[in-house]
Each structure stands twice: as structure tokens, then as C-alpha cells.
Protein backbone atom coordinates (compact mmCIF):
# COMPACT_ATOMS: atom_id res chain seq x y z
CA UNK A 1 31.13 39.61 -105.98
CA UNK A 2 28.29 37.54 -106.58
CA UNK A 3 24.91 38.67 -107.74
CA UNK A 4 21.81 36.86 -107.33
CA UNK A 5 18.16 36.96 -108.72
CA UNK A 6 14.98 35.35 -107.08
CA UNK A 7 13.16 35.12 -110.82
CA UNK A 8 9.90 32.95 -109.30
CA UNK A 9 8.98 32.40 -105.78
CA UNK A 10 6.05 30.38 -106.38
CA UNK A 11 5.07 26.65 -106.23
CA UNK A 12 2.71 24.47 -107.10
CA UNK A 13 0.57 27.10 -109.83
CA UNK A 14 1.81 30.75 -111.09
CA UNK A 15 -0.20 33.59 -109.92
CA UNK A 16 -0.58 36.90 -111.45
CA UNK A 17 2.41 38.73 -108.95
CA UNK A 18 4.32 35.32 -108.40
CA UNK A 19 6.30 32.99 -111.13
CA UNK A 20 6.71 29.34 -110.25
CA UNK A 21 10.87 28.38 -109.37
CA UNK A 22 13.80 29.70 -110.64
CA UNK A 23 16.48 31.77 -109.20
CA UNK A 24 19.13 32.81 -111.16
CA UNK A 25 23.04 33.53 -110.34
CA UNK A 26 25.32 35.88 -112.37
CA UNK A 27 29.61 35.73 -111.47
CA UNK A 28 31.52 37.53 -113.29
CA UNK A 29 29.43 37.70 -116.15
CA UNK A 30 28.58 34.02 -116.42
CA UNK A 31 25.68 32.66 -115.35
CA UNK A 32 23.78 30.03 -113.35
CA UNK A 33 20.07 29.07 -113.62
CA UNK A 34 18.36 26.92 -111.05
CA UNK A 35 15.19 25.43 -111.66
CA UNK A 36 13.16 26.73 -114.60
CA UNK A 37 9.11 26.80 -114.05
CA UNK A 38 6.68 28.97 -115.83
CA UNK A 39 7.41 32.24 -116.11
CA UNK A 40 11.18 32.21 -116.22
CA UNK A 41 11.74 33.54 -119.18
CA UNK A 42 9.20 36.24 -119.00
CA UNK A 43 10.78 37.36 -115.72
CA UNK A 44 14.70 37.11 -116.66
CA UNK A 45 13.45 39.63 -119.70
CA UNK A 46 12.57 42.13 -117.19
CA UNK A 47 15.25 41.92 -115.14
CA UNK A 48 17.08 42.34 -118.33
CA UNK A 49 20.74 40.43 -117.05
CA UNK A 50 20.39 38.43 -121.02
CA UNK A 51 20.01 34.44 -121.44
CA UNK A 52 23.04 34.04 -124.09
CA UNK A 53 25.87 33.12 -121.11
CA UNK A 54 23.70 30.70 -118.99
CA UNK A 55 26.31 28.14 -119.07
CA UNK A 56 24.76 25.47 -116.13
CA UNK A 57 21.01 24.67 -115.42
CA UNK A 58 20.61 23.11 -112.07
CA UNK A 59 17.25 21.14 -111.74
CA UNK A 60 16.14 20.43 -108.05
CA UNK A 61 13.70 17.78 -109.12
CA UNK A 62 11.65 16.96 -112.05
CA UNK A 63 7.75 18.55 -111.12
CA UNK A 64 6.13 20.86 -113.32
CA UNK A 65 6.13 24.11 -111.85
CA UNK A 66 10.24 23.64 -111.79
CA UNK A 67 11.01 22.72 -115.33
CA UNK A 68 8.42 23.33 -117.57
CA UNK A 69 9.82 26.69 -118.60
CA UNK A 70 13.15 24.63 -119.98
CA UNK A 71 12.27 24.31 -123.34
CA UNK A 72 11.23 28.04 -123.94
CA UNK A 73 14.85 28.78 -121.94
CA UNK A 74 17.28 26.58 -124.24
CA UNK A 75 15.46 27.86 -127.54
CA UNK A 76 15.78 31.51 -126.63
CA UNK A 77 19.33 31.01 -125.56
CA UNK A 78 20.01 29.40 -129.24
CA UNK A 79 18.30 32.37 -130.68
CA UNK A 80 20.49 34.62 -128.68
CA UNK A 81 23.59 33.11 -130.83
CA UNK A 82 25.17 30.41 -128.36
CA UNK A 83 26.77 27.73 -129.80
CA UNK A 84 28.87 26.40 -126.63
CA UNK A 85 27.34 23.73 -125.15
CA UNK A 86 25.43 23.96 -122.13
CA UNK A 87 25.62 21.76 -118.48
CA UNK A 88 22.07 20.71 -117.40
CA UNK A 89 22.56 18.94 -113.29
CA UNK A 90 19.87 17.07 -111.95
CA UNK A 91 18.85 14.06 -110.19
CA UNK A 92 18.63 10.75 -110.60
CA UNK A 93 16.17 10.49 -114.04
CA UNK A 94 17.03 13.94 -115.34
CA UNK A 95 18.12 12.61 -118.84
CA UNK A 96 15.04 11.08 -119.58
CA UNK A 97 12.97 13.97 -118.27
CA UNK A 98 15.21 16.89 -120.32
CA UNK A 99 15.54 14.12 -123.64
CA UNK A 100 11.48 14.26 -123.31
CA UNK A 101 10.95 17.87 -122.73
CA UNK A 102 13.07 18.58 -125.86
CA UNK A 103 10.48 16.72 -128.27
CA UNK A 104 9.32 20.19 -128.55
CA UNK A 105 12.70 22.05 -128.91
CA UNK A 106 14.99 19.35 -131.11
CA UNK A 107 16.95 21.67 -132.86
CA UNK A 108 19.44 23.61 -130.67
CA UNK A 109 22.38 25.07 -132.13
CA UNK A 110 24.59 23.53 -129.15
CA UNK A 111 25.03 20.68 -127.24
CA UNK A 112 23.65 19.59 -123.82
CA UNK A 113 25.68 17.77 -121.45
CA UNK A 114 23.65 16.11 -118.94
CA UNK A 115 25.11 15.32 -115.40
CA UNK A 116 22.48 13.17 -113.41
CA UNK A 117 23.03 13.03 -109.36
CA UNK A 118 26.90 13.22 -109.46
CA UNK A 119 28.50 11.45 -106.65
CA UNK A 120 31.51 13.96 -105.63
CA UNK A 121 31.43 18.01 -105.88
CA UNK A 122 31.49 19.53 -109.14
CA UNK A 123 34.82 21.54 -109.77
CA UNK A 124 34.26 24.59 -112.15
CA UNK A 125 37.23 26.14 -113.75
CA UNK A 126 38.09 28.33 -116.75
CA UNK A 127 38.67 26.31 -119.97
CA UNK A 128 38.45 22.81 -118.32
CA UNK A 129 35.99 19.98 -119.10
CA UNK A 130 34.46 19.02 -115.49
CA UNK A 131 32.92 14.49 -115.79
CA UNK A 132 33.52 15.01 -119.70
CA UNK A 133 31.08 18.30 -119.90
CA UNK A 134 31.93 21.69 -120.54
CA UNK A 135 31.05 23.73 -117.65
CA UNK A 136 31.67 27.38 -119.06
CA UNK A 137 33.84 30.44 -117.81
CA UNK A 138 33.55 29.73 -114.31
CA UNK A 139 36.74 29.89 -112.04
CA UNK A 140 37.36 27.94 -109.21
CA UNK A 141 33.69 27.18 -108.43
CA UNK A 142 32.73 23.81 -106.25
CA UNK A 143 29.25 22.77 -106.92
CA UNK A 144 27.88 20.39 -104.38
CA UNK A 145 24.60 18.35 -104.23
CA UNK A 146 22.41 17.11 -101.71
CA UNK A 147 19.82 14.10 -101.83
CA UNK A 148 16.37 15.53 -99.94
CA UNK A 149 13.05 14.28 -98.90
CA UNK A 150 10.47 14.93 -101.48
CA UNK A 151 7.82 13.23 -103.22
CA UNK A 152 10.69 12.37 -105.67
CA UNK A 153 14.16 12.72 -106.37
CA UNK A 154 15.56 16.07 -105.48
CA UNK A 155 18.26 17.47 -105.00
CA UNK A 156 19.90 20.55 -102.89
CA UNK A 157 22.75 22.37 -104.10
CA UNK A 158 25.64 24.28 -102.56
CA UNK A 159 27.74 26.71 -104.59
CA UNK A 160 31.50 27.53 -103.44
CA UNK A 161 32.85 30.78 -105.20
CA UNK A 162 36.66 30.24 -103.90
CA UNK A 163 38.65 33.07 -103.56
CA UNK A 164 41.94 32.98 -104.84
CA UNK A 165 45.03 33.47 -102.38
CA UNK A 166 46.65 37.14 -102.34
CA UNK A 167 49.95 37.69 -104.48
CA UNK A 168 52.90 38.83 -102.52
CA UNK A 169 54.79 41.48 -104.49
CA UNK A 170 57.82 41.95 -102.27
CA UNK A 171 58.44 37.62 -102.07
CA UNK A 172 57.93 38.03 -106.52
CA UNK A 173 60.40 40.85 -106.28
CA UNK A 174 62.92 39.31 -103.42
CA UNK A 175 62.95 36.14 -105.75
CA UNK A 176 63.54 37.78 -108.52
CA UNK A 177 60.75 36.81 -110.53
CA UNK A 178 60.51 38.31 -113.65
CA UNK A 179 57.30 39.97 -114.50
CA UNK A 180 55.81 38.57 -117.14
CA UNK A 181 55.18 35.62 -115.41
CA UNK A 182 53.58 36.61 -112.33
CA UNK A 183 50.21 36.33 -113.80
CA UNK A 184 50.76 32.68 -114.42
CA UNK A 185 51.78 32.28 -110.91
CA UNK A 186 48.75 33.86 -109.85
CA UNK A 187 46.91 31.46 -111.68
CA UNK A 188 48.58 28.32 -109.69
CA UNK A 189 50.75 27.67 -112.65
CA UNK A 190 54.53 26.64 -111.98
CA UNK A 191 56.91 27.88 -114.50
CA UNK A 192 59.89 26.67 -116.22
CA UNK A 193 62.22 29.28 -117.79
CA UNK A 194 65.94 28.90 -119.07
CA UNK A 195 66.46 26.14 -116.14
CA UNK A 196 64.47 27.84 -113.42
CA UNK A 197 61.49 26.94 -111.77
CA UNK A 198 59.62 29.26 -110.36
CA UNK A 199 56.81 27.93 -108.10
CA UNK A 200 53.18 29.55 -107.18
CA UNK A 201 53.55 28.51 -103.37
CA UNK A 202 56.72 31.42 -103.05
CA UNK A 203 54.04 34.23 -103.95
CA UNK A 204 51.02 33.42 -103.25
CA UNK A 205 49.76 33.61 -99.40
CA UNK A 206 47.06 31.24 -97.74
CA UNK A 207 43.43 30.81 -99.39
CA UNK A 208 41.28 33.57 -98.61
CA UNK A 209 37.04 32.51 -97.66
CA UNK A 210 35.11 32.51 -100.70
CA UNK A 211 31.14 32.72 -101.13
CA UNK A 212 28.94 30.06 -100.25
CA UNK A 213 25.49 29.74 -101.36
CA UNK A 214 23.07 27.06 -100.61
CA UNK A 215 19.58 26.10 -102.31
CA UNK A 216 16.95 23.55 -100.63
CA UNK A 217 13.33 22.92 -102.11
CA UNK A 218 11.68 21.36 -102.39
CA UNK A 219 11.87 19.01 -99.11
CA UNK A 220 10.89 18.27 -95.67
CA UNK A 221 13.70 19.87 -92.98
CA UNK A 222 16.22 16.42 -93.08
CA UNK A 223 19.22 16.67 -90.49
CA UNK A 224 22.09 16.41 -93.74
CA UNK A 225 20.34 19.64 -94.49
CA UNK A 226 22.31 21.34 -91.66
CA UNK A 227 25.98 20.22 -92.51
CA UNK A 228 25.08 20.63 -95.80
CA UNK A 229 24.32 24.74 -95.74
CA UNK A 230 26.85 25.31 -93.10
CA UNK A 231 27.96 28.78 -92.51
CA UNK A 232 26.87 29.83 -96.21
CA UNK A 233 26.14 33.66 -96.88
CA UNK A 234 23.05 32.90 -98.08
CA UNK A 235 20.49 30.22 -97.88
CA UNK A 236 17.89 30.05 -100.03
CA UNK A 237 14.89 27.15 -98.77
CA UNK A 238 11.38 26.67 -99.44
CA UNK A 239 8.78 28.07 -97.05
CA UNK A 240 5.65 26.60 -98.66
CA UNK A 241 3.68 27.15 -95.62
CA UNK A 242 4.00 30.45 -93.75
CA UNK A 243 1.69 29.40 -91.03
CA UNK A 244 2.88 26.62 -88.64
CA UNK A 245 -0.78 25.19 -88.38
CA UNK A 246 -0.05 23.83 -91.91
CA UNK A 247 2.61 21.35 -90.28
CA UNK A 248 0.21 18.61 -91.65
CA UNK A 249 0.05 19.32 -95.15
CA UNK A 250 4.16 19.90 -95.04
CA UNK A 251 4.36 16.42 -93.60
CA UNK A 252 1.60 15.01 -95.79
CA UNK A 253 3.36 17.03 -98.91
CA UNK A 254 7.00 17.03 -98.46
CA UNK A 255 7.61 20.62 -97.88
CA UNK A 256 8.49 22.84 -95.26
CA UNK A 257 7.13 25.56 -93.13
CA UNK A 258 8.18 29.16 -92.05
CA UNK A 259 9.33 27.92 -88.73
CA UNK A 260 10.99 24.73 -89.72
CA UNK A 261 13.15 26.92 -92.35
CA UNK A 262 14.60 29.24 -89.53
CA UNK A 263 15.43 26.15 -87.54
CA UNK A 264 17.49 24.83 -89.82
CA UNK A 265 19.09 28.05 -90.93
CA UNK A 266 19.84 28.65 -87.03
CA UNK A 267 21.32 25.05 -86.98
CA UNK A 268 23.72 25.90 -90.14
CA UNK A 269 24.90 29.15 -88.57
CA UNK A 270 24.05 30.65 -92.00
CA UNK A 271 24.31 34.43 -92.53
CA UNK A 272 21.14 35.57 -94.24
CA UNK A 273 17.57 33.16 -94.90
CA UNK A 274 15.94 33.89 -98.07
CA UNK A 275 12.02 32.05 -98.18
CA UNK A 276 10.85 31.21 -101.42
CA UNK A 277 8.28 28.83 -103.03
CA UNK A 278 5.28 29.75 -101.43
CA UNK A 279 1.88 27.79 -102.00
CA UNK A 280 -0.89 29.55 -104.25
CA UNK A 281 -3.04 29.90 -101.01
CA UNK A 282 -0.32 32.24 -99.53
CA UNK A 283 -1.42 35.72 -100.45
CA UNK A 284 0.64 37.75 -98.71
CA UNK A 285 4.11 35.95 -97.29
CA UNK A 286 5.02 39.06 -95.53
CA UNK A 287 2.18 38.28 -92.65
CA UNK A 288 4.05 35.11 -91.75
CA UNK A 289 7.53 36.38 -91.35
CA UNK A 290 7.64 36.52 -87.45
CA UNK A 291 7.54 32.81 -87.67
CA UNK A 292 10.49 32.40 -89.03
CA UNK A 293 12.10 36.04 -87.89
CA UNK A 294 11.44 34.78 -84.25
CA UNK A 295 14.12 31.49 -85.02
CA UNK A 296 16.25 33.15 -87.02
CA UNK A 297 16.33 36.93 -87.47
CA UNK A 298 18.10 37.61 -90.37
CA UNK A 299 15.50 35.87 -92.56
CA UNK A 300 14.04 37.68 -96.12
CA UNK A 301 10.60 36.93 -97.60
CA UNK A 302 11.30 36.44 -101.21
CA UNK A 303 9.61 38.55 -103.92
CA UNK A 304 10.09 38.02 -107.68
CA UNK A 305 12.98 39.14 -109.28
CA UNK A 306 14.64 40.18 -105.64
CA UNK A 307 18.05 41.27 -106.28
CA UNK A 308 21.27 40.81 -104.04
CA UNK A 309 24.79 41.23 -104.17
CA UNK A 310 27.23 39.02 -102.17
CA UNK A 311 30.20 39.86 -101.50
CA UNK A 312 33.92 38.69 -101.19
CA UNK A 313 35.11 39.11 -97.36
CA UNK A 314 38.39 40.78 -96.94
């Protein structure tokens, strides 16, 4: 299972019932944080999940109301007692942007390792260094970026929670495999004992579907979007305009509408649409919905600190 939390769903400015970006993604106890505006850290304290094993930060782009909160973040997870270093993903310029927003936060009790636009799919496993940076307890999680259409560089990213293949018990037992190491099979490992090899491929079956999760914003609706989010669970995109008369100012400011969203959710054959980052001037989100419910009807109006649980199919 994978749980998720929307922790802001605004953009632009915070208002009183609505934090700026950041969503938040907890597997198996470890932790993923995307974007990190104001009010992040007052909003993962009342969801009360704990900021000590965040062990990736994944920055869509480098605009204030999605990473101003990251200095706050990275000195309470220090005073939480982490010492194991941290991945921060970003684009193109992230270095520069996270090396100047820790002027204010220089002494952290563990090390960042900074991955800027990476060209191939991020592999996540346990107790593995992924481009020379630790990337935490993960296991078997592909981490895959897309370049969008914003104002600046941004990025999209796709997570892959891969589902390891189903042990056979009656092949272990037929081939006489002893016990003990049929946990190290399970893990992919071949093993070497007193002359025998005993291989992973004689007890494990085929590779079961894993989780997919996709996250766009901020950007206009690009085709790559819809390969890109294809057939994920969940798709999380911006819907800074709720009304399609706005289709100007999206144009104008690089973002997307209600409508636009669905399309490109009914174009990826997603599952479920979750809209987030909504402009300031959007009061209520809720009186938009049809827009986008009318394209695509499984679609969700984000709320802060939104909770959902995804889960393995069988």
C-alpha cells in the first residue's frame, strides 16, 4: 500500500484554509515530499505522519510558493535526529536555487545530495546508492521525470512502486531448497551453497503490477503529458483555473484549467484525477468540478491535507 497526503493545494499566495504546494507520500514507512511552499511544515504537523524519514524532496520548479518552505523542512528534520543524508530532485538550476536557500539553514546535521534534471529513471532500492546519492529505504521504486511548459524549468514526476513477483512454495520445496535461503531468493538474490546454485527465476513467478503515481504542475496541458501519466492510479495535476473562461490567463500564465486537466487524464486512461493548485481568486473549487467531472468522471477536488490510500492489485 501506498498512502498519500495533499499537504497544500494552493498557488500563487497561501490563504487562510489553503497552503501553497506540497503533497507528501509515505511507503512503508519512508517518505516522499514533493514541492515544499509555505505552510508545509505547519500542515505535515497536523497531519502528524513525522518529518524525521523524509528521505527524497522532489522540486517541480523553483517559484516561491513551491520551495520557500525548504529551509524550515530540512532544519526541523535535523532537529528530529536525522543524520542520513537526504536526496533533493529538481530541474535544471536546482543546486544553485537549494545552495541559496540554505544561507539561512547552513548547519544540517546530514548531507544533501542534489540530483538536477536526471536524464534516465531513478531506480530506488534498499541499501543502494542511486547517480552516487543515497536514496533511503525505498524498494524497488522507479522515479521518472518529465520536462513541462512553464514559465521556467519544471518538471513532472512519475512514481513506480513495483511489486515484487509471488514465491512459489511447492517449485522451493520440489527443488529442494533449503529454507533458510528462500528469503534471499525472494529478494532476486542467486545463491551459492556447498556447490549448488540455486537461482531466483525457479521460485519466483512473473512480476505482478505495481502502483503508479503521477504529479504535473505547474504547466500548460503538453501532449508528452499523456504517455507520460499513462494508466497511473492516481494523477495528481494542477487546476489553477476552475472556470474555462480563464483559458486566457492559463495560456498567458502557463497553467492549466479544470477542463484541460480531465482531457488529459481521459487521454492517459488514468484511474482517479486529483486537482490541486488552485489560484487565490478560487474560493470555492468545489463549484467548478462539473468541468472537469463532465471529461473525466472520476476526478477529486483537492483539499488540504486530503488523505488516500493506494493499493497493491492482486
Amino acid at each position: 500500500m501506498v498512502d498519500i497526503a495533499l499537504l497544500g493545494c494552493g498557488g500563487g499566495m497561501p490563504i487562510p484554509e489553503r497552503y501553497l504546494s506540497s503533497f507528501l507520500i509515505n511507503y512503508k514507512g519512508r517518505k516522499i515530499l514533493l514541492d515544499c511552499g509555505e505552510g508545509t511544515q505547519v500542515s505535515m504537523k497536523i497531519l502528524g505522519w513525522g518529518f524525521k524519514t523524509i528521505d527524497i524532496i522532489c522540486i517541480t520548479h523553483g517559484h516561491a510558493d513551491h520551495i520557500m518552505g525548504l529551509p524550515g523542512i530540512l532544519l526541523t528534520i535535523g532537529n528530529s535526529g536525522r543524520t542520513e543524508p537526504i536526496t533533493i530532485i529538481g530541474p535544471k538550476g536546482i543546486a544553485d536555487i537549494v545552495n541559496g536557500l540554505c544561507v539561512v539553514a547552513p548547519y544540517l546535521p546530514y548531507e544533501l545530495n542534489i540530483i538536477a534534471n536526471p536524464e534516465k529513471p531513478v531506480k530506488v532500492q534498499t541499501s543502494i546508492n542511486c547517480m552516487n546519492a543515497s536514496v533511503g529505504e525505498f524498494h524497488d521504486l522507479i522515479i521518472s521525470t518529465l520536462e513541462l511548459e512553464h514559465s521556467t524549468n519544471c518538471l513532472g514526476y512519475s512514481f513506480y512502486f513495483r511489486r515484487k513477483p509471488k514465491f512459489d512454495v511447492k517449485s522451493a520445496t520440489k527443488n529442494e531448497i533449503p529454507k533458510m535461503f528462500w528469503s534471499r531468493l525472494q529478494k532476486n538474490e542467486t545463491v551459492i551453497n556447498q556447490g549448488k546454485t540455486y537461482l531466483p527465476s525457479v521460485v519466483l513467478g512473473k512480476e505482478r503490477t505495481g502502483i503508479k503515481l503521477s504529479f504535473t504542475t505547474d504547466t500548460r496541458p503538453i501532449p508528452e503529458i499523456e504517455s507520460f501519466i499513462k494508466e497511473s492510479d492516481l494523477f495528481i495535476c494542477e487546476g489553477t483555473y476552475g472556470n474555462g473562461n480563464d483559458i486566457e490567463k492559463a495560456i498567458k500564465n502557463k497553467h492549466m484549467t479544470f477542463s484541460e486537466a480531465a482531457k488529459l487524464a481521459l487521454k492517459g486512461e488514468v484511474q482517479e484525477l486529483l486537482l490541486t493548485h488552485f489560484s487565490p481568486s478560487m474560493h470555492i473549487p468545489e463549484e467548478y468540478k462539473d468541468n472537469a467531472e463532465s471529461i473525466f468522471k472520476n476526478t477529486i477536488i483537492g483539499f488540504d491535507r486530503l488523505v488516500k490510500t493506494l493499493s497493491f492489485k492482486d
